[in-house]
N, C-alpha and C. Protein backbone atom coordinates (compact mmCIF):
# COMPACT_ATOMS: atom_id res chain seq x y z
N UNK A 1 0.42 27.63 -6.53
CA UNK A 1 0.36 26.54 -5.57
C UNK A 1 0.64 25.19 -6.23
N UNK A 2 0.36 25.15 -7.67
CA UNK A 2 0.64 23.49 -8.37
C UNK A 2 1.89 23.55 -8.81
N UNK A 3 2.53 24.37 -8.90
CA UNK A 3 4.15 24.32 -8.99
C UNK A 3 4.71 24.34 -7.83
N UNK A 4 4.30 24.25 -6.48
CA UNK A 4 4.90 24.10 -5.16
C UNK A 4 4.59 22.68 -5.25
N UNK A 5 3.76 22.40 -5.08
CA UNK A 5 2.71 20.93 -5.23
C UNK A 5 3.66 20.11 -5.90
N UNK A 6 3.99 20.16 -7.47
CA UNK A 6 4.67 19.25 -8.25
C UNK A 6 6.19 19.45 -7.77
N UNK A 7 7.14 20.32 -7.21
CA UNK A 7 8.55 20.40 -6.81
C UNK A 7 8.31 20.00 -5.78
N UNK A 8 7.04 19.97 -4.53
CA UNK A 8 7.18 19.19 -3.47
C UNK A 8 7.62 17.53 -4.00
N UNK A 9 6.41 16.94 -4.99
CA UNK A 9 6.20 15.88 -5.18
C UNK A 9 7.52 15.69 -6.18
N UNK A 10 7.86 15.89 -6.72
CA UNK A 10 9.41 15.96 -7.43
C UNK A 10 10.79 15.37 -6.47
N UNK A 11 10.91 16.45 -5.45
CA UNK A 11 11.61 16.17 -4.52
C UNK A 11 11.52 14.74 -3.68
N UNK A 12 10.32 14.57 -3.43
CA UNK A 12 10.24 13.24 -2.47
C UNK A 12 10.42 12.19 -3.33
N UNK A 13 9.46 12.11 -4.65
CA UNK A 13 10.13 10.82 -5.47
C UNK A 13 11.82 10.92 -5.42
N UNK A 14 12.05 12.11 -6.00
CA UNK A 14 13.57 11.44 -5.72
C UNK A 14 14.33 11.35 -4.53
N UNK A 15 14.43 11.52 -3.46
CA UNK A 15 14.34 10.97 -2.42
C UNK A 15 14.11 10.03 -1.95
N UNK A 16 13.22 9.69 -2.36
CA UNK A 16 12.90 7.98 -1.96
C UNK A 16 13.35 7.34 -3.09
N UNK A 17 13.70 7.44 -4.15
CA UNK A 17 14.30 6.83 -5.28
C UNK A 17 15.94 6.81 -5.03
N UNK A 18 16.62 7.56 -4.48
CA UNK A 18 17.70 7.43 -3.76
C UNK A 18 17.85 6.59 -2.48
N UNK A 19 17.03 6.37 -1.98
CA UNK A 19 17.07 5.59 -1.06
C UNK A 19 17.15 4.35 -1.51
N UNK A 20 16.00 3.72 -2.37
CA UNK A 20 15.65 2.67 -2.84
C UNK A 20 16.76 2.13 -3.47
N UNK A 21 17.87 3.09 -4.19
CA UNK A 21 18.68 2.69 -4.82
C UNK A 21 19.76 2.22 -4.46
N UNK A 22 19.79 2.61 -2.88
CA UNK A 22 20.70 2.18 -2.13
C UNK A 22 21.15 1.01 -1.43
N UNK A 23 19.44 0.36 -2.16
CA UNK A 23 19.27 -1.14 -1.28
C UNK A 23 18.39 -1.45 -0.35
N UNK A 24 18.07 -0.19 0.19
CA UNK A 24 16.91 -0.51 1.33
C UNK A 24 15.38 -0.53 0.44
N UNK A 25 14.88 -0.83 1.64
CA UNK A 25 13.41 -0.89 1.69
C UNK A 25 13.11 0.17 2.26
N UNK A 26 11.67 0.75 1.69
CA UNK A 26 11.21 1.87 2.18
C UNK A 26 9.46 2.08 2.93
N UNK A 27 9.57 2.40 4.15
CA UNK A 27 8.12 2.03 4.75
C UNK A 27 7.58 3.59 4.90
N UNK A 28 6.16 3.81 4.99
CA UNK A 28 6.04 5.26 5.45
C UNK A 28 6.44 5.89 6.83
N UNK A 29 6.93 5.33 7.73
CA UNK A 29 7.81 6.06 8.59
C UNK A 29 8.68 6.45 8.33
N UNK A 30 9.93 6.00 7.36
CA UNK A 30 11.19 6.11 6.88
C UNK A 30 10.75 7.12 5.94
N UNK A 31 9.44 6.93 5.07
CA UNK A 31 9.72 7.83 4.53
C UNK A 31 9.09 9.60 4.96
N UNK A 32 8.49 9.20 6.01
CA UNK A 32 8.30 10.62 6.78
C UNK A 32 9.63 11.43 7.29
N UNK A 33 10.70 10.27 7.73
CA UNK A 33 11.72 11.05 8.55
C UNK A 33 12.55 11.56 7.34
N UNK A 34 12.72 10.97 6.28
CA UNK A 34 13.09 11.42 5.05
C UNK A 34 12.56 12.54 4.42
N UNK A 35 11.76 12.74 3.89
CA UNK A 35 11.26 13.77 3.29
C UNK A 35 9.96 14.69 3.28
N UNK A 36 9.49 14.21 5.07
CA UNK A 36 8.29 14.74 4.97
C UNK A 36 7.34 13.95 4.23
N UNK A 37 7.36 12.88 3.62
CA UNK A 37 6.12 12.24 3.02
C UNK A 37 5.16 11.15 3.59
N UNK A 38 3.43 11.91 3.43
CA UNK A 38 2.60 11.05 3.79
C UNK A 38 2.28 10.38 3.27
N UNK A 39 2.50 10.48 1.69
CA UNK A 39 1.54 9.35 0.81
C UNK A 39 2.86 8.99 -0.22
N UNK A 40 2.99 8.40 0.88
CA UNK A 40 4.25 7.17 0.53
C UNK A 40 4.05 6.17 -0.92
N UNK A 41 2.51 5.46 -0.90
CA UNK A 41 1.94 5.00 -1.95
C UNK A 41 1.70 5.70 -2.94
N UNK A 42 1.58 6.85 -3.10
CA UNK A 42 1.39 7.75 -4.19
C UNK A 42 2.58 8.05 -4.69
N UNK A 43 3.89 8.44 -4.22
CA UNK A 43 5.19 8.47 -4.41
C UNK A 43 5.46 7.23 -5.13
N UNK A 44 5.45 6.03 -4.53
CA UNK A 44 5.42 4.98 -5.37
C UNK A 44 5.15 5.01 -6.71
N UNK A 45 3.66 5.17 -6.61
CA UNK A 45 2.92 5.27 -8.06
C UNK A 45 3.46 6.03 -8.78
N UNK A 46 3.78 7.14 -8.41
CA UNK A 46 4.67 8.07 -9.66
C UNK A 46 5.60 7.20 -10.02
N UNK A 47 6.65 6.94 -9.32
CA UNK A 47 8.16 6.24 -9.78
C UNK A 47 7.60 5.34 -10.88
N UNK A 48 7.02 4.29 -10.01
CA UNK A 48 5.95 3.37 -11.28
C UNK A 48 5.99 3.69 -12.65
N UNK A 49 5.00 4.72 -12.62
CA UNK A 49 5.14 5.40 -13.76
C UNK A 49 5.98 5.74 -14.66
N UNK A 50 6.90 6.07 -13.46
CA UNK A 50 8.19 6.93 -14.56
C UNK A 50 9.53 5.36 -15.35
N UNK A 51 8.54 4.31 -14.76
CA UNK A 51 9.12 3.44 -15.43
C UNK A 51 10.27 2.01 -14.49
N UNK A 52 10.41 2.43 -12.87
CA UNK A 52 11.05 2.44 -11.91
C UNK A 52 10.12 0.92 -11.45
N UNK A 53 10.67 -0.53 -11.12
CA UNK A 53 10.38 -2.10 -10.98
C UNK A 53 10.30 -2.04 -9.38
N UNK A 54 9.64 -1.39 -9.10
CA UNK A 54 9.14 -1.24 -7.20
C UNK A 54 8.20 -2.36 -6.61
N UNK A 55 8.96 -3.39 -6.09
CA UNK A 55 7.67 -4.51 -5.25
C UNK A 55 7.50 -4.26 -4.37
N UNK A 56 6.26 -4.45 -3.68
CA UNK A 56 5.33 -4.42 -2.67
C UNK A 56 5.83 -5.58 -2.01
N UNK A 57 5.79 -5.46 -0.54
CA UNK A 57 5.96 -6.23 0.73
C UNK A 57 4.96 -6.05 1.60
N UNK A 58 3.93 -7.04 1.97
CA UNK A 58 2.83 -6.50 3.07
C UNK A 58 3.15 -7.38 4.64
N UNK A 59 3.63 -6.21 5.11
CA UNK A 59 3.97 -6.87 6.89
C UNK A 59 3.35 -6.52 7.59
N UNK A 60 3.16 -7.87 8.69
CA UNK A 60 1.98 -8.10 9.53
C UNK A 60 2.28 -8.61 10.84
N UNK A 61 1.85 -7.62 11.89
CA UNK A 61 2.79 -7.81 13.20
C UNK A 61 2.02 -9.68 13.51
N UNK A 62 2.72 -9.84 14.51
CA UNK A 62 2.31 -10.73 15.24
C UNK A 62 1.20 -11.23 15.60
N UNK A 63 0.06 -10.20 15.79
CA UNK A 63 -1.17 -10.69 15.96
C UNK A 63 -1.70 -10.99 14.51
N UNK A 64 -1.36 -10.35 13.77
CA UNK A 64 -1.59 -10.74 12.02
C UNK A 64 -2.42 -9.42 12.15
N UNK A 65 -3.10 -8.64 12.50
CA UNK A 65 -4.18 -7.38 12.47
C UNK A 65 -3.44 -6.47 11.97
N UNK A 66 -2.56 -5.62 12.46
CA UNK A 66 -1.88 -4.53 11.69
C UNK A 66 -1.07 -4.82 10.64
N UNK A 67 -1.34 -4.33 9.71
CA UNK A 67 0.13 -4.21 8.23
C UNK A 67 0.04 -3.31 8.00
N UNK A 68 1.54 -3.14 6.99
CA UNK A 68 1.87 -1.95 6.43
C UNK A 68 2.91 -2.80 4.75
N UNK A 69 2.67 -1.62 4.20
CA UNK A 69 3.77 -1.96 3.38
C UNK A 69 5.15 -1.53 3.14
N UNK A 70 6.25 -2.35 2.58
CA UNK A 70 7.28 -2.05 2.47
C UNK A 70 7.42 -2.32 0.97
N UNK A 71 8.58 -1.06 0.55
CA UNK A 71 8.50 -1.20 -0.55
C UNK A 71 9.95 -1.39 -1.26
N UNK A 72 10.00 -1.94 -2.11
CA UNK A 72 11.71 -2.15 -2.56
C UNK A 72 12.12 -2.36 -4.20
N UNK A 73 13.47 -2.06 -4.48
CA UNK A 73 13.42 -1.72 -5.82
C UNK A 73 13.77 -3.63 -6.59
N UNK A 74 13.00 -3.88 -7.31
CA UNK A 74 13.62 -4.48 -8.02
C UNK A 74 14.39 -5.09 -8.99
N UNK A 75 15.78 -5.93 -8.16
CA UNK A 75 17.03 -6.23 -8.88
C UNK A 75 17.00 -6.97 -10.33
N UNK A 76 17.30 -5.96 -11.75
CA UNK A 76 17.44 -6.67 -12.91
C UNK A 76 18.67 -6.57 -13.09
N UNK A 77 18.90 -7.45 -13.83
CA UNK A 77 20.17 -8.50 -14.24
C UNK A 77 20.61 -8.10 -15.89
């Protein structure tokens, strides 16, 4: 089951690391329709890890009560 576990979690980082690379921003809806992933923030944290300049965006509807984050790769020069 922890080798399903880690090729699940394998797969979605890169997945969303392809995305990211593409320019977009990545929110946990996008990344549900993408790859099945709930813990969008934890995906993050791996990339993190693996060395990958990912900023945080915290958006906040209109009433200011709900946020979420968006996440995006950041551009070095």
């Amino acid at each position: 089951m922890a080798t399903l576990t880690n090729e699940l979690t394998k797969s979605q980082c890169s997945k969303i690391l392809e995305y990211l690379q593409s320019g977009k921003s990545i929110t946990t809806p996008i990344a549900r329709a993408l790859c099945k992933c709930e813990r969008l923030a934890a995906r993050i944290s791996d990339l993190r890890k693996k060395g990958h300049s990912i900023e945080t965006t915290i958006i906040y509807t209109k009433l200011g009560r709900v946020k979420y984050a968006s996440y995006s790769l950041i551009k070095t020069q």
